[in-house]
C-alpha atoms as a PDB file:
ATOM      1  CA  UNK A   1    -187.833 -38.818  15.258  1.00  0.00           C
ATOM      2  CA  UNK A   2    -186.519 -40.404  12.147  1.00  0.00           C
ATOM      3  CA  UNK A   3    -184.260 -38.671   9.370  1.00  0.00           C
ATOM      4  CA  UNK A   4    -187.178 -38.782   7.394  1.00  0.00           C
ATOM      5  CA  UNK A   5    -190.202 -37.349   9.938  1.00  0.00           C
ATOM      6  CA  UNK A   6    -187.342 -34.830  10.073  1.00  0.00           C
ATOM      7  CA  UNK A   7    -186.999 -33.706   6.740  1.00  0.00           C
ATOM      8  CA  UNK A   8    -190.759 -33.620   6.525  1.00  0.00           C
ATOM      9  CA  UNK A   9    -191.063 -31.495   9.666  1.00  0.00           C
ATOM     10  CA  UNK A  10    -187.982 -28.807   7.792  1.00  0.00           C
ATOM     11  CA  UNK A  11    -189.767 -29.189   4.550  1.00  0.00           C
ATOM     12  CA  UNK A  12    -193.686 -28.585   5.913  1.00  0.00           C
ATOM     13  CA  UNK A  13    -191.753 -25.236   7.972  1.00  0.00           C
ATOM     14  CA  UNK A  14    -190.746 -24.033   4.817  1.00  0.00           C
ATOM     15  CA  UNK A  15    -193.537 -24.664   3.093  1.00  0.00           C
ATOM     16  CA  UNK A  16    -195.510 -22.505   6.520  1.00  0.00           C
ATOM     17  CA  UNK A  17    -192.832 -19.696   6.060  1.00  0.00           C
ATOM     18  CA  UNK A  18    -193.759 -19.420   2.283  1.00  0.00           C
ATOM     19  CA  UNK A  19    -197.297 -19.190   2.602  1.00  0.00           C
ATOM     20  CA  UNK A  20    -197.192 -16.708   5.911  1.00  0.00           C
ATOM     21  CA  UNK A  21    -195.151 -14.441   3.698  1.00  0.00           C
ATOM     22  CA  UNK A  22    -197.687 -14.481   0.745  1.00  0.00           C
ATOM     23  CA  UNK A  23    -200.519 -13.358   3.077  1.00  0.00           C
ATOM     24  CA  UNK A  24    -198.269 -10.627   4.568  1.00  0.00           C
ATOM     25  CA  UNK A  25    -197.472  -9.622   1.100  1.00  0.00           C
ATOM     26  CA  UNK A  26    -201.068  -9.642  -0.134  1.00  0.00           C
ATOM     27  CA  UNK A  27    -202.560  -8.069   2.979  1.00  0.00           C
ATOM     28  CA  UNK A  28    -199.832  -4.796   2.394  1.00  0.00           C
ATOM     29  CA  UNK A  29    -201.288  -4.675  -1.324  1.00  0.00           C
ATOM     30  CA  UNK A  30    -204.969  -5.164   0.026  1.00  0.00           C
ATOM     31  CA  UNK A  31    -204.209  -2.122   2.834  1.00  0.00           C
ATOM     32  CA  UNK A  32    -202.740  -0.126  -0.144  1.00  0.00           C
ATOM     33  CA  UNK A  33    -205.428  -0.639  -2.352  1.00  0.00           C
ATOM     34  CA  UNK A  34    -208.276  -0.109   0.234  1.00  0.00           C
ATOM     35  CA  UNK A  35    -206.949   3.247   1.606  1.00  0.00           C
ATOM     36  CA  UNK A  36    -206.206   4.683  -2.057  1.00  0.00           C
ATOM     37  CA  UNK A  37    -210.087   2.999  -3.334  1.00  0.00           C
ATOM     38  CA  UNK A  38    -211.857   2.707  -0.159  1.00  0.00           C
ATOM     39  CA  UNK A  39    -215.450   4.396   0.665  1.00  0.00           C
ATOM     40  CA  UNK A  40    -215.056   6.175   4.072  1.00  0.00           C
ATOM     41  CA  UNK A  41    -218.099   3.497   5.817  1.00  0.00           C
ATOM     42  CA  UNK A  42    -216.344   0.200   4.448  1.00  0.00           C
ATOM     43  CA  UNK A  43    -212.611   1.826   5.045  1.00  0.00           C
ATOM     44  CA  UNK A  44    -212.934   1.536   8.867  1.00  0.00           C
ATOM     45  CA  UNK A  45    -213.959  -2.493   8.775  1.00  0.00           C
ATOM     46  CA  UNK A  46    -211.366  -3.548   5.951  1.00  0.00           C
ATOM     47  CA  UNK A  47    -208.557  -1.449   7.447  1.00  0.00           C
ATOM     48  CA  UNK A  48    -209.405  -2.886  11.211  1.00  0.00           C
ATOM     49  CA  UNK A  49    -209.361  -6.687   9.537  1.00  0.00           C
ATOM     50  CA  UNK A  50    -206.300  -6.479   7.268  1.00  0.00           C
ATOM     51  CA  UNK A  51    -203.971  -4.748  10.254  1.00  0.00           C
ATOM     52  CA  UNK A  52    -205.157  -7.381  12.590  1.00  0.00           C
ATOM     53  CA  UNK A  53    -204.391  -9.987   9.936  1.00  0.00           C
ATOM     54  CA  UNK A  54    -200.560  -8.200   9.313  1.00  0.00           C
ATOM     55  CA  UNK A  55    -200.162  -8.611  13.563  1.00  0.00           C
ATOM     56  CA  UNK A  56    -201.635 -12.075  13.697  1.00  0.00           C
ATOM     57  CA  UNK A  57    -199.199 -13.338  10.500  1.00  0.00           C
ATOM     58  CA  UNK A  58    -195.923 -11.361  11.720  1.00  0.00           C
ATOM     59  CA  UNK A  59    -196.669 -12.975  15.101  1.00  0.00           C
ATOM     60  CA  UNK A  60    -197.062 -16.630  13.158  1.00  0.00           C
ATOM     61  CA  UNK A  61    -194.148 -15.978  10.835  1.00  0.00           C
ATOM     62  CA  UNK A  62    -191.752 -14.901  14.213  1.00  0.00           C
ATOM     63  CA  UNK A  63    -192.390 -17.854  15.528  1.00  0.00           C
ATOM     64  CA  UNK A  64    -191.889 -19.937  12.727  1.00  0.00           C
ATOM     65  CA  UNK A  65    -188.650 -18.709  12.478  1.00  0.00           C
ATOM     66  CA  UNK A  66    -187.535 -19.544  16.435  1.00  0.00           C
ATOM     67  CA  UNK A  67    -188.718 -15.907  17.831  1.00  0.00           C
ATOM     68  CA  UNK A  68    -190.678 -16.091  20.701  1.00  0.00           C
ATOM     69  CA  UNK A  69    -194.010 -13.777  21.382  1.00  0.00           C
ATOM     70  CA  UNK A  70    -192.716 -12.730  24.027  1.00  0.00           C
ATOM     71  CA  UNK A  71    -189.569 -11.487  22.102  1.00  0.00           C
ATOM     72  CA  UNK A  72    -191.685  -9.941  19.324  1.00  0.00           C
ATOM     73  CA  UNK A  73    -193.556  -8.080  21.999  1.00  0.00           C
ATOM     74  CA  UNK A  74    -190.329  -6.857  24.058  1.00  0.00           C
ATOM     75  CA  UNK A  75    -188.996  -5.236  20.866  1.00  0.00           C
ATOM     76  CA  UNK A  76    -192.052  -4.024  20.448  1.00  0.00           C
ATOM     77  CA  UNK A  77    -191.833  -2.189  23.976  1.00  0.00           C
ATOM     78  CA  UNK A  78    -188.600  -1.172  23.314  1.00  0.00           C
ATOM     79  CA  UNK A  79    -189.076   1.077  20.407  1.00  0.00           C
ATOM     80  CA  UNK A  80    -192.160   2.213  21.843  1.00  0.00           C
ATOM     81  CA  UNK A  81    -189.952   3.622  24.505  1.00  0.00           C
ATOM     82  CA  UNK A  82    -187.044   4.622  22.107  1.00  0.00           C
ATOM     83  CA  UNK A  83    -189.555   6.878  20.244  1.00  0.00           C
ATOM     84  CA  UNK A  84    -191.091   8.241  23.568  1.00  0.00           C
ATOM     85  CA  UNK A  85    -187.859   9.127  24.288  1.00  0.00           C
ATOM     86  CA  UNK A  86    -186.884  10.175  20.706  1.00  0.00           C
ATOM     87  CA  UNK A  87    -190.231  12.386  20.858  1.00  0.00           C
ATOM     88  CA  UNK A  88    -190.794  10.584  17.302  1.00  0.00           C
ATOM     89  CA  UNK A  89    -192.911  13.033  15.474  1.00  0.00           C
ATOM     90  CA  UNK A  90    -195.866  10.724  15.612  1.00  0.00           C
ATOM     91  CA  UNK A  91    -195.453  10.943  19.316  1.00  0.00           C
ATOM     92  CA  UNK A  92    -194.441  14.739  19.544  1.00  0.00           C
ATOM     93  CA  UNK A  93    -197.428  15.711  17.273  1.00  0.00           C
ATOM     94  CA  UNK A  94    -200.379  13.200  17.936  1.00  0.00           C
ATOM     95  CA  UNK A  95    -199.048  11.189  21.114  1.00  0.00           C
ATOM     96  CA  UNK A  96    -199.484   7.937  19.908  1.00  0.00           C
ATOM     97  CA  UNK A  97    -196.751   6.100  21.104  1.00  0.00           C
ATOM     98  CA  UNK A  98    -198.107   6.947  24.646  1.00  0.00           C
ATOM     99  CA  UNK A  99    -201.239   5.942  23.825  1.00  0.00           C
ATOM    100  CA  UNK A 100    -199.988   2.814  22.427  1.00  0.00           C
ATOM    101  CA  UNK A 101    -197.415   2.002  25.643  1.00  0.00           C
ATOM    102  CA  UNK A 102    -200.850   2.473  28.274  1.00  0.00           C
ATOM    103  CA  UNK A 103    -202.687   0.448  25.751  1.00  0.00           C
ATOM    104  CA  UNK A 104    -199.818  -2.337  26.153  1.00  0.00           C
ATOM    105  CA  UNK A 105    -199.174  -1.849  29.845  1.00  0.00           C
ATOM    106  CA  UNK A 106    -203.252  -1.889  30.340  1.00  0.00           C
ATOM    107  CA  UNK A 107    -203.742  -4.805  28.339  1.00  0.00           C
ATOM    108  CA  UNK A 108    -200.916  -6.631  30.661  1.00  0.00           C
ATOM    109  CA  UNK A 109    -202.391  -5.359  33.732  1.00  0.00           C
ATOM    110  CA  UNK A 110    -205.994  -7.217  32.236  1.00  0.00           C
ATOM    111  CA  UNK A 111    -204.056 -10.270  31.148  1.00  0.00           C
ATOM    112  CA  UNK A 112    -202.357 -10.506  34.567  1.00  0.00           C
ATOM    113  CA  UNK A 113    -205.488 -10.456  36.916  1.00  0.00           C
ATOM    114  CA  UNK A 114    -206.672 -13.129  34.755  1.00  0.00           C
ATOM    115  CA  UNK A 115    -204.409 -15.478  35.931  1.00  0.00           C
ATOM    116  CA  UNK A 116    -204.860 -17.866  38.641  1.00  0.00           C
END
């Protein structure tokens, strides 16, 4: 690759990284806004599409910056577990972090019979 393909490839990155953190930035306002404005029927819908969209950009913006998905994910495990064993008051009172690791491990479990 030339010095110059390689200052376009840095510079293009950059420009990525920029624009991955806008979104993030405007889908926090847009999750803000819709659970202090929202009408209970639409609330579901828009707060389903704008988490999704926070996961799917943090994912994108890792990797742009040299972190695997699989890295993302294994810290991801790991404070699951750290808050199981915490008992993290979302866990003591409404269990979700065990809910969350069988939704993980299950979702493995799926992608792993998949494979040839």
């Amino acid at each position: 690759m030339a010095l110059h393909d390689k200052d376009i490839d840095i510079t293009r990155n950059i420009k990525i990284i920029e624009w991955l953190k806008s979104e993030l930035l405007t889908d926090i306002a847009n999750l803000f806004k819709v659970l202090a404005n929202g009408i209970k029927e639409e609330v579901h819908e828009t707060v389903t599409d704008t988490l999704s969209n926070i996961i799917l950009i943090s994912y994108l913006l890792g990797r742009r910056l040299g972190i695997s998905y699989n890295a993302i994910e294994l810290k991801i495990e790991n404070k699951v577990k750290l808050g199981l064993i915490e008992n993290h008051d979302v866990e003591k009172y409404y269990g979700d972090l065990s809910e969350l690791a069988k939704h993980l491990n299950s979702s493995r479990i799926r992608d792993n019979r998949r494979k040839p």
